[in-house]
N, C-alpha and C. Protein backbone atom coordinates (compact mmCIF):
# COMPACT_ATOMS: atom_id res chain seq x y z
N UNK A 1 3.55 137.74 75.88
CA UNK A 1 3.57 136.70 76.82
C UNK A 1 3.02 135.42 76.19
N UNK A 2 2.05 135.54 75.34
CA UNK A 2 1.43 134.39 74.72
C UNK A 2 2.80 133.90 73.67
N UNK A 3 3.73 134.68 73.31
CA UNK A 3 4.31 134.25 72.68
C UNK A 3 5.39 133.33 73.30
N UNK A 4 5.64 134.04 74.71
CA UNK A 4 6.95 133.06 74.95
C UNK A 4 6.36 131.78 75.33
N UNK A 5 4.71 132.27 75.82
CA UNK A 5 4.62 130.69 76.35
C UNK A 5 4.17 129.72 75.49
N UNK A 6 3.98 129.65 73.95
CA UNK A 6 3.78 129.03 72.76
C UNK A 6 5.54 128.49 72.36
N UNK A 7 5.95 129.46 72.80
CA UNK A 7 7.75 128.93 72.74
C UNK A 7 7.94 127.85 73.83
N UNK A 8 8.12 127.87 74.52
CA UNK A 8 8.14 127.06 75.60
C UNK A 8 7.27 126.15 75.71
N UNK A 9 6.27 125.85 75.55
CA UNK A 9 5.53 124.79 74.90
C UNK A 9 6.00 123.93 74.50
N UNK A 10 6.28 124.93 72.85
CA UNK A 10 6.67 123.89 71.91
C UNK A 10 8.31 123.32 72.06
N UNK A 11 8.95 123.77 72.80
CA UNK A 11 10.83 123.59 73.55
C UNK A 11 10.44 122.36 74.30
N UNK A 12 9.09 122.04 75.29
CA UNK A 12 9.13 121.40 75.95
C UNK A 12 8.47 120.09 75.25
N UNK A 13 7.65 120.31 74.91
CA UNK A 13 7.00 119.04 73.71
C UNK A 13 7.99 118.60 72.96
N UNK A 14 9.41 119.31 72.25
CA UNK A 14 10.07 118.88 71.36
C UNK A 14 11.20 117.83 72.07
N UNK A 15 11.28 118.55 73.80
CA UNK A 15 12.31 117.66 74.35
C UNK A 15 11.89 116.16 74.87
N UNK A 16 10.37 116.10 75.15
CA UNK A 16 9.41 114.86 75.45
C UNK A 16 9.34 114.34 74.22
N UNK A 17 9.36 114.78 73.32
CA UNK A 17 9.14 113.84 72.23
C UNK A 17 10.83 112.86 71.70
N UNK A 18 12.18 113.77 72.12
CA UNK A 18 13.66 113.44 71.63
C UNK A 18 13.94 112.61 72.60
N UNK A 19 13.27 112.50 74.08
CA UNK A 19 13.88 111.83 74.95
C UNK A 19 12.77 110.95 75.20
N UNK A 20 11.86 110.59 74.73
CA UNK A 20 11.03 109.25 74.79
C UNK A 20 10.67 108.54 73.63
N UNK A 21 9.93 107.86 72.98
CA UNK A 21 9.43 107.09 71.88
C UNK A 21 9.99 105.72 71.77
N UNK A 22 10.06 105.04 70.81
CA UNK A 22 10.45 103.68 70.62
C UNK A 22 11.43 103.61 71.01
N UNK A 23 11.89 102.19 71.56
CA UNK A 23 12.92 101.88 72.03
C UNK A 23 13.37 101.08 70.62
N UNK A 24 14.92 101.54 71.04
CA UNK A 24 15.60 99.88 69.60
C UNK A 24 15.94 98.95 70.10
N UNK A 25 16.08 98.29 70.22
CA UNK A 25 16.40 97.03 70.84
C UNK A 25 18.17 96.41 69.78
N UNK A 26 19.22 96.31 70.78
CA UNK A 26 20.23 96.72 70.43
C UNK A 26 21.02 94.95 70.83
N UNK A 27 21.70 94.33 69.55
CA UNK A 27 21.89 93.15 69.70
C UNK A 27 22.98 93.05 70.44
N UNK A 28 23.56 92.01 71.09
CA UNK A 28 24.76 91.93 71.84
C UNK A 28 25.82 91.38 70.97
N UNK A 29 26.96 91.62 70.89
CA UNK A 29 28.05 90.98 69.93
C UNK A 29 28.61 90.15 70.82
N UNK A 30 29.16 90.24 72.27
CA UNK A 30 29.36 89.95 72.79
C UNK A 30 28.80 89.20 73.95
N UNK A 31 29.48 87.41 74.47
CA UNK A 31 28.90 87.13 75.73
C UNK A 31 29.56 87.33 76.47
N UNK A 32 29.49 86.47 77.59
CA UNK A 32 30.26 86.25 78.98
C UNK A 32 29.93 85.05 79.36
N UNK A 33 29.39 84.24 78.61
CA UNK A 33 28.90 83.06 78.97
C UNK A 33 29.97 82.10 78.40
N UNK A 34 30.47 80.91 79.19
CA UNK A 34 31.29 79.96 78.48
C UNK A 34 30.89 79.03 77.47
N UNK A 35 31.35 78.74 76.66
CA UNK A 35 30.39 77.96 75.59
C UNK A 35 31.04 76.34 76.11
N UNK A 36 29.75 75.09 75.98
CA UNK A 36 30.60 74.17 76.23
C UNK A 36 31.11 73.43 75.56
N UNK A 37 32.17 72.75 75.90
CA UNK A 37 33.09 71.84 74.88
C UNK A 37 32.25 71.01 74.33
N UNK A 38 32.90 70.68 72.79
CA UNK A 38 32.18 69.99 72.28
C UNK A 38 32.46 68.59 72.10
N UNK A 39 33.43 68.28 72.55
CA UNK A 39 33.89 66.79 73.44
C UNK A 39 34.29 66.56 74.43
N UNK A 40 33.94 65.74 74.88
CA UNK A 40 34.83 65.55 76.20
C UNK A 40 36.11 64.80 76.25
N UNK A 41 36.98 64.97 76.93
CA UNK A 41 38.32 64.74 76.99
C UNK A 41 38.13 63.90 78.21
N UNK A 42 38.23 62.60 77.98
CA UNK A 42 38.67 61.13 78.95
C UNK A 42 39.91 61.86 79.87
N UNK A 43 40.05 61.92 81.27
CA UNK A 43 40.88 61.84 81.74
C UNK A 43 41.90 60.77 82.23
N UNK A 44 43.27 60.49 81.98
CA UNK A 44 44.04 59.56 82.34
C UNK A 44 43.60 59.27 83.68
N UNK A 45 43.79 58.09 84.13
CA UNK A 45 44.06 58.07 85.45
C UNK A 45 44.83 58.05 86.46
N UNK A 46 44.76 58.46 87.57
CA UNK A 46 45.81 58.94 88.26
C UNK A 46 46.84 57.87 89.07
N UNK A 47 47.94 57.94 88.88
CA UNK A 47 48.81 57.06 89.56
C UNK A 47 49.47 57.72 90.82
N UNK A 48 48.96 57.12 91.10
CA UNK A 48 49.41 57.71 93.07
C UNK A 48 51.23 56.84 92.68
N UNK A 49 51.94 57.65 93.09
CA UNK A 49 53.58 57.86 93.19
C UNK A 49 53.76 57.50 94.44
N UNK A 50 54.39 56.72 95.20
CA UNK A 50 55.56 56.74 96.04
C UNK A 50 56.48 56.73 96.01
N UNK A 51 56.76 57.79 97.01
CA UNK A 51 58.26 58.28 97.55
C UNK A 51 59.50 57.11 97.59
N UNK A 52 60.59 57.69 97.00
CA UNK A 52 61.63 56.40 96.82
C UNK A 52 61.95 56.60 98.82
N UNK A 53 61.75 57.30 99.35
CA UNK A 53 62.02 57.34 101.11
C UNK A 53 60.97 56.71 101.58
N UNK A 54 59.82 56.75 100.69
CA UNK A 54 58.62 55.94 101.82
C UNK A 54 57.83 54.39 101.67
N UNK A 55 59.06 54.31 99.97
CA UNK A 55 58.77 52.79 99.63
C UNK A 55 59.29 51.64 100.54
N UNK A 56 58.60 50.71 100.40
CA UNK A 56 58.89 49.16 101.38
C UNK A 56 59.42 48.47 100.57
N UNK A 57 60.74 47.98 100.92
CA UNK A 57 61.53 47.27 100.29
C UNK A 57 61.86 46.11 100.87
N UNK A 58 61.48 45.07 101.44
CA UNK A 58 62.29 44.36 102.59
C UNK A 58 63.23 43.08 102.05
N UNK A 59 63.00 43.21 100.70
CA UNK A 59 64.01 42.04 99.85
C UNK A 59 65.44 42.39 99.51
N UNK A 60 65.50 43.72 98.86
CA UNK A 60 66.74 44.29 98.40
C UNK A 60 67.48 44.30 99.39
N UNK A 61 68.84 43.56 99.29
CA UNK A 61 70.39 43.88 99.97
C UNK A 61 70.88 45.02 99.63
N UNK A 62 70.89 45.27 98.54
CA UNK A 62 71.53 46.74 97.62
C UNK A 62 73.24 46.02 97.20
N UNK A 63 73.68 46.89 97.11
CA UNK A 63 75.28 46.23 96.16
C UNK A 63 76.25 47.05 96.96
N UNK A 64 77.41 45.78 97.67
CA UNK A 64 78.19 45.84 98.47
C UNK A 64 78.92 44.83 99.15
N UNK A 65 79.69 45.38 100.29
CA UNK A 65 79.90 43.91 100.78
C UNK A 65 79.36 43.31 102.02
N UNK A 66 78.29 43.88 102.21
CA UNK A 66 77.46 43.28 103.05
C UNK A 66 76.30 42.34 102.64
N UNK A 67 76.48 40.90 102.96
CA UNK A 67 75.64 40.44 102.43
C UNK A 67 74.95 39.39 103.29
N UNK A 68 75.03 39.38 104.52
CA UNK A 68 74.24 38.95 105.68
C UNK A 68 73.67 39.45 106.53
N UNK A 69 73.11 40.25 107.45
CA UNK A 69 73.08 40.52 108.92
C UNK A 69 72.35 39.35 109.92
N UNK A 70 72.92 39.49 110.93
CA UNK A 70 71.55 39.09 111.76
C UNK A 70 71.27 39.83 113.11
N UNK A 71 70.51 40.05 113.23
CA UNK A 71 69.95 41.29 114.17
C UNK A 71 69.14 40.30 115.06
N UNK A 72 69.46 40.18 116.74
CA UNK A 72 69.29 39.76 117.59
C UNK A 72 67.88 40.64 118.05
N UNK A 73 67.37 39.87 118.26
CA UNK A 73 66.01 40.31 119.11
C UNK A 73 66.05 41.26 120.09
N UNK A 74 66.83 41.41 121.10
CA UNK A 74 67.75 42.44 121.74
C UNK A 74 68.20 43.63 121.51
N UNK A 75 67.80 44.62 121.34
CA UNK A 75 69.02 45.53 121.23
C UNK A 75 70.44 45.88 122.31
N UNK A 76 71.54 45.45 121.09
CA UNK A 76 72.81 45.80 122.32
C UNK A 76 72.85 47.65 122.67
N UNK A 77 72.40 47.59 123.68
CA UNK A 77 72.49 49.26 123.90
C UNK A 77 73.67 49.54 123.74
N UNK A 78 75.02 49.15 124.19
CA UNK A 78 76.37 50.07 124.34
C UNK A 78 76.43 49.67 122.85
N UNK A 79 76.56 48.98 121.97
CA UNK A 79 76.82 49.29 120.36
C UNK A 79 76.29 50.51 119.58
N UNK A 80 74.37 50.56 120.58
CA UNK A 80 73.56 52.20 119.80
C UNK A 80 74.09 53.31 120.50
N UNK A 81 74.42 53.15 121.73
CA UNK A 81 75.08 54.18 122.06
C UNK A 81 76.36 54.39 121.26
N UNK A 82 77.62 53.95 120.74
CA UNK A 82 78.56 54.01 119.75
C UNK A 82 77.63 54.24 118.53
N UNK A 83 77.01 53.90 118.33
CA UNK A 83 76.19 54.31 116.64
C UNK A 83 75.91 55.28 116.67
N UNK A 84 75.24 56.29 117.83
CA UNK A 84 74.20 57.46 118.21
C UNK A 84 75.66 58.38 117.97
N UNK A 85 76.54 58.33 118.49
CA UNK A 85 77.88 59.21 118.53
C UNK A 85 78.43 59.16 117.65
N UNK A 86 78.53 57.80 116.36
CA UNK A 86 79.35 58.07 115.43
C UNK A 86 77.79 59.01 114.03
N UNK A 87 76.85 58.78 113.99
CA UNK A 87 75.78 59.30 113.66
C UNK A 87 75.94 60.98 113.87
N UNK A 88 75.70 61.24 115.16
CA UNK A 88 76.01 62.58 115.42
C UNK A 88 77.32 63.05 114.90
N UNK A 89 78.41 62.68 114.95
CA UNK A 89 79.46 63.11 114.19
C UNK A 89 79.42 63.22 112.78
N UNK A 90 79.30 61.96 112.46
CA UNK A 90 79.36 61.79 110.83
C UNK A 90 78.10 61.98 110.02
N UNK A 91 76.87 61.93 110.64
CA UNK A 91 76.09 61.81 109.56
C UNK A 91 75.11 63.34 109.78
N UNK A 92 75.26 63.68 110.83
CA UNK A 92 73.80 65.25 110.99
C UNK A 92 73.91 65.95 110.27
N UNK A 93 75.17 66.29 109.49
CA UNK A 93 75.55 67.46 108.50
C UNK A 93 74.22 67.29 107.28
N UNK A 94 73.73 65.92 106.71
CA UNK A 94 72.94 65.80 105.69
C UNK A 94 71.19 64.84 106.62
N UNK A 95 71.38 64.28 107.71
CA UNK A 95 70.32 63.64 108.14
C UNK A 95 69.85 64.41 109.50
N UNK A 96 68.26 64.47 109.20
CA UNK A 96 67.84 64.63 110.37
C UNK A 96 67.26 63.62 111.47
N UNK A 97 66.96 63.28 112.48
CA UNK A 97 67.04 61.79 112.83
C UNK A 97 65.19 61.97 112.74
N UNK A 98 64.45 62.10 112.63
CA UNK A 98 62.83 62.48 112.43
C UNK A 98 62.21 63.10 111.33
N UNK A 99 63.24 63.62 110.32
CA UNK A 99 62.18 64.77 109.46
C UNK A 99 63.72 64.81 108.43
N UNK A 100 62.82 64.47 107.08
CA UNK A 100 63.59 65.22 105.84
C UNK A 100 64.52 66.14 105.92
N UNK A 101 65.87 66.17 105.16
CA UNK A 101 66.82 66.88 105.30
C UNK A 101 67.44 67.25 104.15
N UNK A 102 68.64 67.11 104.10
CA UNK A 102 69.59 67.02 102.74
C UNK A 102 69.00 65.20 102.23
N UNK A 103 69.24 64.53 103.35
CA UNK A 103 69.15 63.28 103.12
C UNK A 103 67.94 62.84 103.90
N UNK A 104 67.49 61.44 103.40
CA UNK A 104 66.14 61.29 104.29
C UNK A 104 66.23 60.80 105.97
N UNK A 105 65.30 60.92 106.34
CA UNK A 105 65.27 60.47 108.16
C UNK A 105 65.79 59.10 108.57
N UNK A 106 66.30 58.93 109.45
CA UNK A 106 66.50 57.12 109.70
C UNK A 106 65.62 56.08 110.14
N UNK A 107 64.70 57.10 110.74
CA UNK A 107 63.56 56.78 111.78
C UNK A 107 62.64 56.16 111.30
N UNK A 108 62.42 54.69 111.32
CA UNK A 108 61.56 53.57 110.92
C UNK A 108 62.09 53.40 109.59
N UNK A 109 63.67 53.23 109.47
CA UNK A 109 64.07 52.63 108.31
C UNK A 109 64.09 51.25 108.14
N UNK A 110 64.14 50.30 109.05
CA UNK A 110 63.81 48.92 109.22
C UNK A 110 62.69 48.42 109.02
N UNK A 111 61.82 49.47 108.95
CA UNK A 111 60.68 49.04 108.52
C UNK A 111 60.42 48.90 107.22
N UNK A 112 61.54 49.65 106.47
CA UNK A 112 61.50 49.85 104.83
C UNK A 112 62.47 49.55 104.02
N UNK A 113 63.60 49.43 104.89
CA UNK A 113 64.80 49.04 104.04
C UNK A 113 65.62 47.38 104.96
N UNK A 114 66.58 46.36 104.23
CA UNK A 114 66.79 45.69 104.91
C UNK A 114 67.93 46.23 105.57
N UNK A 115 68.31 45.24 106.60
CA UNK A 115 69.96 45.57 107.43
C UNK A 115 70.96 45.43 106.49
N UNK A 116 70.56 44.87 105.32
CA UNK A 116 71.94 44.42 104.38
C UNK A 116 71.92 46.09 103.53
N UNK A 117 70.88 46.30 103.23
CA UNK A 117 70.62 47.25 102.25
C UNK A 117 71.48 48.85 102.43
N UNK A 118 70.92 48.47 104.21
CA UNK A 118 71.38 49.88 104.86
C UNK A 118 72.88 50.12 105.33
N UNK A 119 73.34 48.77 105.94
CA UNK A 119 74.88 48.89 105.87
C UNK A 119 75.95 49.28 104.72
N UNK A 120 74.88 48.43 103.18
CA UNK A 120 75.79 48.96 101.99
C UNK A 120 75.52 49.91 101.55
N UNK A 121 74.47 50.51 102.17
CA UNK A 121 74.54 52.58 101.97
C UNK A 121 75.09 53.10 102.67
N UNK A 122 75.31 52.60 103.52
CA UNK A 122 76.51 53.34 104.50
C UNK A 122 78.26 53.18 104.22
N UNK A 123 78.11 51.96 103.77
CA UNK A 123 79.63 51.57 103.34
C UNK A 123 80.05 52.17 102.14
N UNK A 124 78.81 51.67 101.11
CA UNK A 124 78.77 51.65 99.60
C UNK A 124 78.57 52.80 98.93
N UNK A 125 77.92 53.83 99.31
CA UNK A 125 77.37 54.63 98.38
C UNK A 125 77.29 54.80 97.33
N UNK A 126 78.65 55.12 96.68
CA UNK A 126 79.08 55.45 95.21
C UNK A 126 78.42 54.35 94.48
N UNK A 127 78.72 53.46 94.87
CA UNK A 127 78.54 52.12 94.03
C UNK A 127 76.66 51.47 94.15
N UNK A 128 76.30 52.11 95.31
CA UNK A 128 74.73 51.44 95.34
C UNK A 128 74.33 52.65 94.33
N UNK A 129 74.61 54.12 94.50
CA UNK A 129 74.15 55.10 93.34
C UNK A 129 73.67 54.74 92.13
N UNK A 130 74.62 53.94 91.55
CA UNK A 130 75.42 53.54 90.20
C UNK A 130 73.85 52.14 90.01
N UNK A 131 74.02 51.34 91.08
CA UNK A 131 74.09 50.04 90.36
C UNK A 131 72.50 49.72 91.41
N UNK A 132 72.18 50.32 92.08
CA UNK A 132 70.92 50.01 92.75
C UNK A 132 69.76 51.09 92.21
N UNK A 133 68.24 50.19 92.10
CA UNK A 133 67.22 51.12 92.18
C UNK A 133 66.73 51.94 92.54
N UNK A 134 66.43 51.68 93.81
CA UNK A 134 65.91 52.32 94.82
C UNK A 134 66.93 53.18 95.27
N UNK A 135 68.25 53.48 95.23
CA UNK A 135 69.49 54.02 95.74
C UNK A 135 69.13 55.31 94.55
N UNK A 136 69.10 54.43 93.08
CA UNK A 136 68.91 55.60 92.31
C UNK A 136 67.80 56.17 91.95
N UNK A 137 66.67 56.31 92.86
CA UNK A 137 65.60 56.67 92.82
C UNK A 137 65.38 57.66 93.96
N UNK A 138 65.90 57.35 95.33
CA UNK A 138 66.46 58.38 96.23
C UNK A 138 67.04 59.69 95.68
N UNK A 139 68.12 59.21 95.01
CA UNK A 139 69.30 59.98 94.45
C UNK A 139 68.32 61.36 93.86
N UNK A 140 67.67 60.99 92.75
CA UNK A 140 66.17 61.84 92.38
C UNK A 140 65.63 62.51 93.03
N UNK A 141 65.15 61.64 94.14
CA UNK A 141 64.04 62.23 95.36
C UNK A 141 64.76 63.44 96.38
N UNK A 142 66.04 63.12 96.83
CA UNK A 142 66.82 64.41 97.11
C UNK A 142 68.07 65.29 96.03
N UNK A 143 66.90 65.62 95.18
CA UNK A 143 67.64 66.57 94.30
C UNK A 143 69.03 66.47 93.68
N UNK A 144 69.52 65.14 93.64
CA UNK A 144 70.86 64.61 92.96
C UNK A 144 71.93 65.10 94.54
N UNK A 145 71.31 65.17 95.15
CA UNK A 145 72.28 64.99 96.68
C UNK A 145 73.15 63.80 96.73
N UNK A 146 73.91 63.19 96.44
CA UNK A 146 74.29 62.28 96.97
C UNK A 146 74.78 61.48 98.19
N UNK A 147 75.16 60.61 99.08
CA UNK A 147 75.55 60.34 99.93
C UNK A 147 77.04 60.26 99.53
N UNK A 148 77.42 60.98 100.80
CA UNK A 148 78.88 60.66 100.80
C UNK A 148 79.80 59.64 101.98
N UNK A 149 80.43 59.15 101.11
CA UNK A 149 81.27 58.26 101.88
C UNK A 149 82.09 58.58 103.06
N UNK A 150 81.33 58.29 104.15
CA UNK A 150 82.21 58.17 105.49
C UNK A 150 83.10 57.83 105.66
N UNK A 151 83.73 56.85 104.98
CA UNK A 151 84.71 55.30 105.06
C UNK A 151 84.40 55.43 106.35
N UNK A 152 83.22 54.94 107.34
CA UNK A 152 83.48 53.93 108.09
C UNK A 152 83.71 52.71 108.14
N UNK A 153 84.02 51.62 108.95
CA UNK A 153 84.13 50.16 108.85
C UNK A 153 83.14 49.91 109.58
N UNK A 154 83.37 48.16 109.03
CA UNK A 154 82.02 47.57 109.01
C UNK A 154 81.27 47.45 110.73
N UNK A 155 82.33 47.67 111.57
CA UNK A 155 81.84 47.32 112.96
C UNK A 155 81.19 48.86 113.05
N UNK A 156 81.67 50.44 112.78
CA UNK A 156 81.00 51.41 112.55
C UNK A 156 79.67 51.13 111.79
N UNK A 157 79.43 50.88 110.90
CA UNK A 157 78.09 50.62 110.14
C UNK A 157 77.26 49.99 110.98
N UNK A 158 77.57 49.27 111.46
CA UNK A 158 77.37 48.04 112.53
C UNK A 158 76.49 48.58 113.39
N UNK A 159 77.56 49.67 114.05
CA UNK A 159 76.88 50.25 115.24
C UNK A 159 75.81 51.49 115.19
N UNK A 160 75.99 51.80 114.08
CA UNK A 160 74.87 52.56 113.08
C UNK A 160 73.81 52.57 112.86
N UNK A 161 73.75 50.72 112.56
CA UNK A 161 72.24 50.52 112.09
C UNK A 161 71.85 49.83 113.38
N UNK A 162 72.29 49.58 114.34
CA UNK A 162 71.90 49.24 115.80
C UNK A 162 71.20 50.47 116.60
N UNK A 163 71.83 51.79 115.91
CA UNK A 163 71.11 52.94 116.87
C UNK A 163 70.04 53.49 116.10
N UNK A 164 69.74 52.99 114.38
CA UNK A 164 68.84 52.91 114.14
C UNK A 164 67.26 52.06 114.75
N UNK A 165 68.09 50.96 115.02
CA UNK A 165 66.99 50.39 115.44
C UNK A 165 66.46 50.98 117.17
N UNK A 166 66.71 51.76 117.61
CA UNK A 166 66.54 52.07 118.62
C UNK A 166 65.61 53.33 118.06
N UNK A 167 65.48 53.88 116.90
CA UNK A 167 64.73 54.96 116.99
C UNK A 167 62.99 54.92 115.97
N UNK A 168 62.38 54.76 116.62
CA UNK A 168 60.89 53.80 116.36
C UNK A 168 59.84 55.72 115.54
């Protein structure tokens, strides 16, 4: 008995001694920490973009053969009523009359485009595409959509941008 328990003793002293003593102290190869740049990089500054639909234009006629209007203080209702109907026919397929579409909204286009500008987008298209800025900056802005030619006449255009002005 003295023997096993001199065994066991020494089994148990040998395992206190393998599982404790100095610690090593064990280097890291690895961080997780970001290191910081060692220059800094100037950022450009930012150019706020406007929309070729939400730019103010009130000089441009655009290129066509409209090259006057004059818009009476008045609106002639029975002309917007003929505009509202030839609109709904001809133009809803690509415009929505409030909200982005194929093509942009009409709604407070007088506020951004002139009466000359807008009749020769209505008449003109092909040709304001080609030969106007802002026409070809649209063109961009809805994904190379183009406007297509109604061939309406000019008393149609007419009555067009009259039922525009009716929609605020």
């Amino acid at each position: 008995m003295k023997l096993t328990l001199k065994i066991i003793t020494v089994l148990f002293i040998s395992l206190l001694v393998s599982c404790g003593g100095k610690e090593e102290k064990k280097e890291e190869t690895f961080s997780y920490q970001k290191k910081a740049p060692t220059e800094k990089k100037e950022e450009a500054p930012k150019v706020e973009t406007v929309k070729a639909s939400e730019k103010i234009d009130l000089t441009n006629k655009g290129v066509g053969p409209i090259k006057s209007v004059e818009l009476p203080a008045d609106i002639d209702q029975s002309m917007a009523t003929k505009g509202e109907d030839i609109y709904k026919k001809m133009c809803t397929a690509c415009h929505r009359v409030d909200k982005k579409f194929i093509g942009p909204a009409p709604t407070g286009i007088l506020e951004r485009r002139t009466p000359e500008w807008i009749m020769n987008m209505i008449l003109n298209p092909e040709e304001m595409v080609q030969n106007d800025p802002l026409a070809k900056e649209l063109l961009i802005e809805f994904n190379g959509s183009p406007m297509a030619n109604q061939n309406l006449t000019e008393d149609e255009a007419r009555a067009v941008l009259e039922y525009f002005r009716t929609l605020k």
